[in-house]
Protein backbone atom coordinates (compact mmCIF):
# COMPACT_ATOMS: atom_id res chain seq x y z
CA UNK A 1 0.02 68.12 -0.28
CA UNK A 2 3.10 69.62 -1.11
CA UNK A 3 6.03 68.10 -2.98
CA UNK A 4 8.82 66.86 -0.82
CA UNK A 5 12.74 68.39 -1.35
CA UNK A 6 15.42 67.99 0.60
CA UNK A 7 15.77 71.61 1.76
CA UNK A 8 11.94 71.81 2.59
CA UNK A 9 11.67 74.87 0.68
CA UNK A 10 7.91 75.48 -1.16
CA UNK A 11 7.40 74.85 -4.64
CA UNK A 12 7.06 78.36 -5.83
CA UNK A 13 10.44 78.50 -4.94
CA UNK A 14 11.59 75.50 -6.90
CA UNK A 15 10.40 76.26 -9.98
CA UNK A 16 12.96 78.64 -10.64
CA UNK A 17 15.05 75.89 -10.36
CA UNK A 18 16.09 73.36 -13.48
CA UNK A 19 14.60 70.16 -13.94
CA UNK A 20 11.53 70.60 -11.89
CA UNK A 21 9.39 67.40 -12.25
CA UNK A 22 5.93 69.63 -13.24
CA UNK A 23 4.24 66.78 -13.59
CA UNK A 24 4.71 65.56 -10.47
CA UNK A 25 2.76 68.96 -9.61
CA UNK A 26 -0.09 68.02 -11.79
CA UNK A 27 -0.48 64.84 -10.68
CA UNK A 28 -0.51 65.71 -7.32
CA UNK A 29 -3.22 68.68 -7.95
CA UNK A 30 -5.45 66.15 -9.59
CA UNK A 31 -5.03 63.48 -6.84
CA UNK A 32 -5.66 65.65 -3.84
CA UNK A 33 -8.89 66.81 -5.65
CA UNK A 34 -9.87 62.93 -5.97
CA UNK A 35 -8.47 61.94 -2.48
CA UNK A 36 -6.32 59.29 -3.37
CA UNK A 37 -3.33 58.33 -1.71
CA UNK A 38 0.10 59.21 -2.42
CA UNK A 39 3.23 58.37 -1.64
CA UNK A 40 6.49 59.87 -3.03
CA UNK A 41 9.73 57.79 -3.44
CA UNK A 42 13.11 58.83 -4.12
CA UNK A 43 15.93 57.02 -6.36
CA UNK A 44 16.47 54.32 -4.43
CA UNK A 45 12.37 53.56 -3.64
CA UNK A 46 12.43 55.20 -0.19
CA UNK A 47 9.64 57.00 0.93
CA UNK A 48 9.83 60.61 0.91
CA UNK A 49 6.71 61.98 1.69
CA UNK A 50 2.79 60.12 1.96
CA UNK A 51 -0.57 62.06 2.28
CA UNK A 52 -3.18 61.02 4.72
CA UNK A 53 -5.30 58.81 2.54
CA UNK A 54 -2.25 57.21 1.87
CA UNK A 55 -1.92 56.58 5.33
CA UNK A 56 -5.20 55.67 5.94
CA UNK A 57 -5.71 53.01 3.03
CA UNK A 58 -2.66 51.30 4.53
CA UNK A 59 -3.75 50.90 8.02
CA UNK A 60 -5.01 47.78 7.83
CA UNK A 61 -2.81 46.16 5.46
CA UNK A 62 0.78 45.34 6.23
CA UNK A 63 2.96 47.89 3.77
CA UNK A 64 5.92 49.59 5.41
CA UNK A 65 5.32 53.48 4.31
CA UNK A 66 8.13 54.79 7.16
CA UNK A 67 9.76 58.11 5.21
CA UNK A 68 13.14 57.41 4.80
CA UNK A 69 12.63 53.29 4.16
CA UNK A 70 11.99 51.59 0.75
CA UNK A 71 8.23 50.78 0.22
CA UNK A 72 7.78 47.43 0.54
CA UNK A 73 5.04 44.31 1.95
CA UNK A 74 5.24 42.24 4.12
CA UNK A 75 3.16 39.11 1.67
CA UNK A 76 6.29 37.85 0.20
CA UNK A 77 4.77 37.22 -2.99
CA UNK A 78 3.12 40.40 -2.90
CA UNK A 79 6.31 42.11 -1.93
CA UNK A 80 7.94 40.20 -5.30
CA UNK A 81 5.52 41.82 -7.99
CA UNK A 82 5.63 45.28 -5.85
CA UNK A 83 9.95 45.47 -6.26
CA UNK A 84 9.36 44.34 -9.60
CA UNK A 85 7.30 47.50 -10.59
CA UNK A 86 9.29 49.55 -8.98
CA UNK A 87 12.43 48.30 -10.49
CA UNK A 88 11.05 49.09 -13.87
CA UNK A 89 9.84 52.60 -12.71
CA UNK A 90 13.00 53.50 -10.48
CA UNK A 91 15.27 55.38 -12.91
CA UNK A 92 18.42 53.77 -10.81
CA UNK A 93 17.51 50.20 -11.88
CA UNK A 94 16.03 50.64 -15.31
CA UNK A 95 17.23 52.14 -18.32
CA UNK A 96 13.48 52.84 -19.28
CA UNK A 97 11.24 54.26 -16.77
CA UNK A 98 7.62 52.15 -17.36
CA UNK A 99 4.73 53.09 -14.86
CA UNK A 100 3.04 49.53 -14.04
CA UNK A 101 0.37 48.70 -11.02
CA UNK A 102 0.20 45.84 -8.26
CA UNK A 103 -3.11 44.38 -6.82
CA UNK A 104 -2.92 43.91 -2.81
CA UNK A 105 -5.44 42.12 -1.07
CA UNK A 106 -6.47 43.14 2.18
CA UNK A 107 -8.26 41.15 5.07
CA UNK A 108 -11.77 40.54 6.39
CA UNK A 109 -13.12 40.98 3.10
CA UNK A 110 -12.17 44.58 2.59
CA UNK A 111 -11.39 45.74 -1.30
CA UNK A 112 -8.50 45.27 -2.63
CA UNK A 113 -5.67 47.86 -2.93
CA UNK A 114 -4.29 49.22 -5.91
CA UNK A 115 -1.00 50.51 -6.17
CA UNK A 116 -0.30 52.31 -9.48
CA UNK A 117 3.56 52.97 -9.66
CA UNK A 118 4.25 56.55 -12.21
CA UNK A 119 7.64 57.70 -13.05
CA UNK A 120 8.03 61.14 -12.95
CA UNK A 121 12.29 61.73 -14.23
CA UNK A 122 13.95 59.83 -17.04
CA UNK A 123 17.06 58.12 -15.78
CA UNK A 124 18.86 60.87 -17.89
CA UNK A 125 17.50 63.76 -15.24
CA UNK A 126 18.74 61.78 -12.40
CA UNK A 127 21.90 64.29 -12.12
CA UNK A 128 19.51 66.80 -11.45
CA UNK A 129 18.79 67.54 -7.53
CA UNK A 130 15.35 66.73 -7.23
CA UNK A 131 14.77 63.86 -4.69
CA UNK A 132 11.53 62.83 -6.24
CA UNK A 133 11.24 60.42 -9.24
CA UNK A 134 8.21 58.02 -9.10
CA UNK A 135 4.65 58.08 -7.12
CA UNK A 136 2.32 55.64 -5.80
CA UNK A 137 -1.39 55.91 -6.00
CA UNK A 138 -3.06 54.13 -3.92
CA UNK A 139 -6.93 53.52 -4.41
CA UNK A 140 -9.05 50.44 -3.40
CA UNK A 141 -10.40 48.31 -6.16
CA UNK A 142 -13.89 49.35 -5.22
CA UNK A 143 -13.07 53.54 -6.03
CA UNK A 144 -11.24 52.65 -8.71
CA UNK A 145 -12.29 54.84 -12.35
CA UNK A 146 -11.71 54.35 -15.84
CA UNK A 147 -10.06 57.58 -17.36
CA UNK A 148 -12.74 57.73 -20.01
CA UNK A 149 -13.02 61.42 -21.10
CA UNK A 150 -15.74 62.84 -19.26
CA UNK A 151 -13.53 61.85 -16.50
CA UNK A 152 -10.30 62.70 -17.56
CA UNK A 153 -11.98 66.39 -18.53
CA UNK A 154 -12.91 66.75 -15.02
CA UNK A 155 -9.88 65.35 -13.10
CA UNK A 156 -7.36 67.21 -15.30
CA UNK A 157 -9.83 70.02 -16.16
CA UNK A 158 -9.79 69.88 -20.34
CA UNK A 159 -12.12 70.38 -22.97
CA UNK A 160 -14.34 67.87 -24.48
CA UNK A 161 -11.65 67.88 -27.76
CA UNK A 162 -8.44 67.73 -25.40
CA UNK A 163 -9.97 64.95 -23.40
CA UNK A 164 -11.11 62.44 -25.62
CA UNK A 165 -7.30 62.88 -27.60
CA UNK A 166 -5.71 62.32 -24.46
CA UNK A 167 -7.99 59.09 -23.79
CA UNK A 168 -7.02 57.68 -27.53
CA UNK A 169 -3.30 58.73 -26.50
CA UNK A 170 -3.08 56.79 -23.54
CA UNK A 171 -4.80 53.76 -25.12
CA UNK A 172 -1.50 53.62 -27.08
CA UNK A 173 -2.73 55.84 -30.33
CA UNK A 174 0.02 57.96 -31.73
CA UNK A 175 -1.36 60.89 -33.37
CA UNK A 176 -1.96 59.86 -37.20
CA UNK A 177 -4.35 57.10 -36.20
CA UNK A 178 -5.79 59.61 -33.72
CA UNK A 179 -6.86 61.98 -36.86
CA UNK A 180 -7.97 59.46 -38.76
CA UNK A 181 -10.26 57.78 -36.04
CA UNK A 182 -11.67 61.19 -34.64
CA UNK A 183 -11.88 62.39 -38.79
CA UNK A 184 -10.01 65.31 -38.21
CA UNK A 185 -5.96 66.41 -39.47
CA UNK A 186 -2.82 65.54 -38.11
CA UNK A 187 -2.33 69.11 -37.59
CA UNK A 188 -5.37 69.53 -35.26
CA UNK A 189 -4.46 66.68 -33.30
CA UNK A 190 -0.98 68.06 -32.67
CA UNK A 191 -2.19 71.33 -31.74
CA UNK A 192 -4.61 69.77 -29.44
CA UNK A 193 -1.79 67.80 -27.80
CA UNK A 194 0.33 70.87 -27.88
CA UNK A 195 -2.27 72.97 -25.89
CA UNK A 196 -2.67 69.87 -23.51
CA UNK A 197 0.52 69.46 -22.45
CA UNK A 198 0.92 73.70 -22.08
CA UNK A 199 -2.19 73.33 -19.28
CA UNK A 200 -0.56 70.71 -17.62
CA UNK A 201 3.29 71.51 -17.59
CA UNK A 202 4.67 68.64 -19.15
CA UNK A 203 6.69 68.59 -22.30
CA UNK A 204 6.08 65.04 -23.61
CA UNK A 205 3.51 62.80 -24.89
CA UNK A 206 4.60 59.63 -22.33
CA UNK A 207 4.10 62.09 -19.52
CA UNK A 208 0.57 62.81 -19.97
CA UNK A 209 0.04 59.05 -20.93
CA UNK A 210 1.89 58.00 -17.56
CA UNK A 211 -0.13 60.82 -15.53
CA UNK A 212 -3.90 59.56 -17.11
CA UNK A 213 -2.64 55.97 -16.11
CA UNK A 214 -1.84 56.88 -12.64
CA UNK A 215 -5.50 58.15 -12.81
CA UNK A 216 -7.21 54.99 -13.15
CA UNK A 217 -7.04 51.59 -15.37
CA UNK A 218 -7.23 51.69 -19.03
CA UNK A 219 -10.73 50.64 -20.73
C-alpha cells in the first residue's frame, strides 16, 4: 500500500520533499506485513486512501470508508466515541495530537472491531503539503496482539535490546527509569533509542510510542 498525496506521485519521489510523515511509511510497512487494515485520513478526518483488509473488516459493519468523506458510523453512540478520538488525534481540532482506540461491535456474533486512531503530524506541520495526518488500524478483537517485545522485534524488525526499550517506552517509561529497571546507564538507553528511531525514520520518542500503540494494546 502506498501512501496517498494529492499529486499521486510515488513516495521515492516525496521524500525529497520537506516534512515527509516517515512514520507514516513505517507504520504502513509493518501493517501490510501483519495484514491489518488501514485507512488514511486527511485534516479534516476524510478518507484518503484504505487497503483491502480495511475494506474487508468493514463489510459487514456499517462504517462509511467512501475516500473523500469523513470516517464515521452509523451506531450513534458508536459514532460519538469514534469523532471523539479523532478530534483529539486530528491536528485541526486539537492542540495536542493523542492516538486513542474505539471498540465496534459487529453482528451475528462476529468479533469485535478495533479501531486504533495514530497521529502522524503535529498541528505545527499542518502548513506543510502533505494530505495525510492520522491512520486507522483496524483489527478484530480476536487478532488483536500485545506489543510485548518478541513481537515488537518482529513487526518492526529490532534487536532483542531495542525491543524490550521500546516496550518500557511505550508503557510510559522515560529513559532514567528505563536504565535503572533494565540495570544498565542512561547513556545506553539513549543510544539504544537513538539507533531505534534511525531504523525507523522518526525523530521523536512519542512517534515510536504512537507507532507500537497502533500495533496492538498495551500489557
Amino acid at each position: 500500500m502506498r501512501i496517498a498525496n494529492s499529486n499521486n506521485n510515488e513516495v521515492k519521489d516525496r521524500k525529497e520533499s520537506i516534512g515527509t510523515p516517515t512514520i507514516v511509511e513505517a507504520l504502513l510497512g509493518t501493517i501490510e506485513t501483519l495484514g491489518w487494515g488501514v485507512v488514511q485520513l486527511d485534516a479534516s478526518g476524510r478518507v484518503v486512501e484504505l487497503n483491502e483488509p480495511a475494506r474487508r473488516l468493514i463489510k459487514d459493519h456499517r462504517i462509511s470508508l467512501d475516500v473523500g468523506k469523513r470516517l464515521s458510523v452509523r451506531n450513534r453512540q458508536e459514532n460519538r466515541e469514534l469523532q471523539q478520538t479523532l478530534s483529539q488525534a486530528l491536528p485541526l481540532s486539537a492542540t495536542r495530537c493523542v492516538a486513542g482506540e474505539v471498540t465496534m461491535r459487529r453482528p451475528d456474533g462476529l468479533p469485535s472491531l478495533v479501531l486504533r486512531v495514530t497521529p502522524v503530524r503535529d498541528s505545527e506541520e499542518i502548513a506543510q503539503p502533505e494530505p495525510v495526518v492520522a491512520l486507522v488500524v483496524i483489527t478484530d478483537s480476536q487478532s488483536d496482539t500485545e506489543f510485548d517485545p518478541a513481537f515488537i522485534r518482529k513487526a518492526l524488525r529490532l534487536t532483542k535490546a531495542e525491543a524490550g526499550v521500546t516496550a518500557l517506552l511505550a508503557q510510559g517509561k522515560n529513559v532514567q527509569a528505563i536504565a535503572v529497571s533494565t540495570d544498565r546507564t542512561v547513556k545506553t538507553i539513549r543510544w539504544h533509542v537513538k539507533r531505534i528511531l534511525g531504523k525507523l525514520g522518526l525523530t521523536r520518542q512519542a512517534q515510536l510510542v504512537h507507532l507500537v500503540k497502533s500495533l496492538g494494546a498495551g500489557r
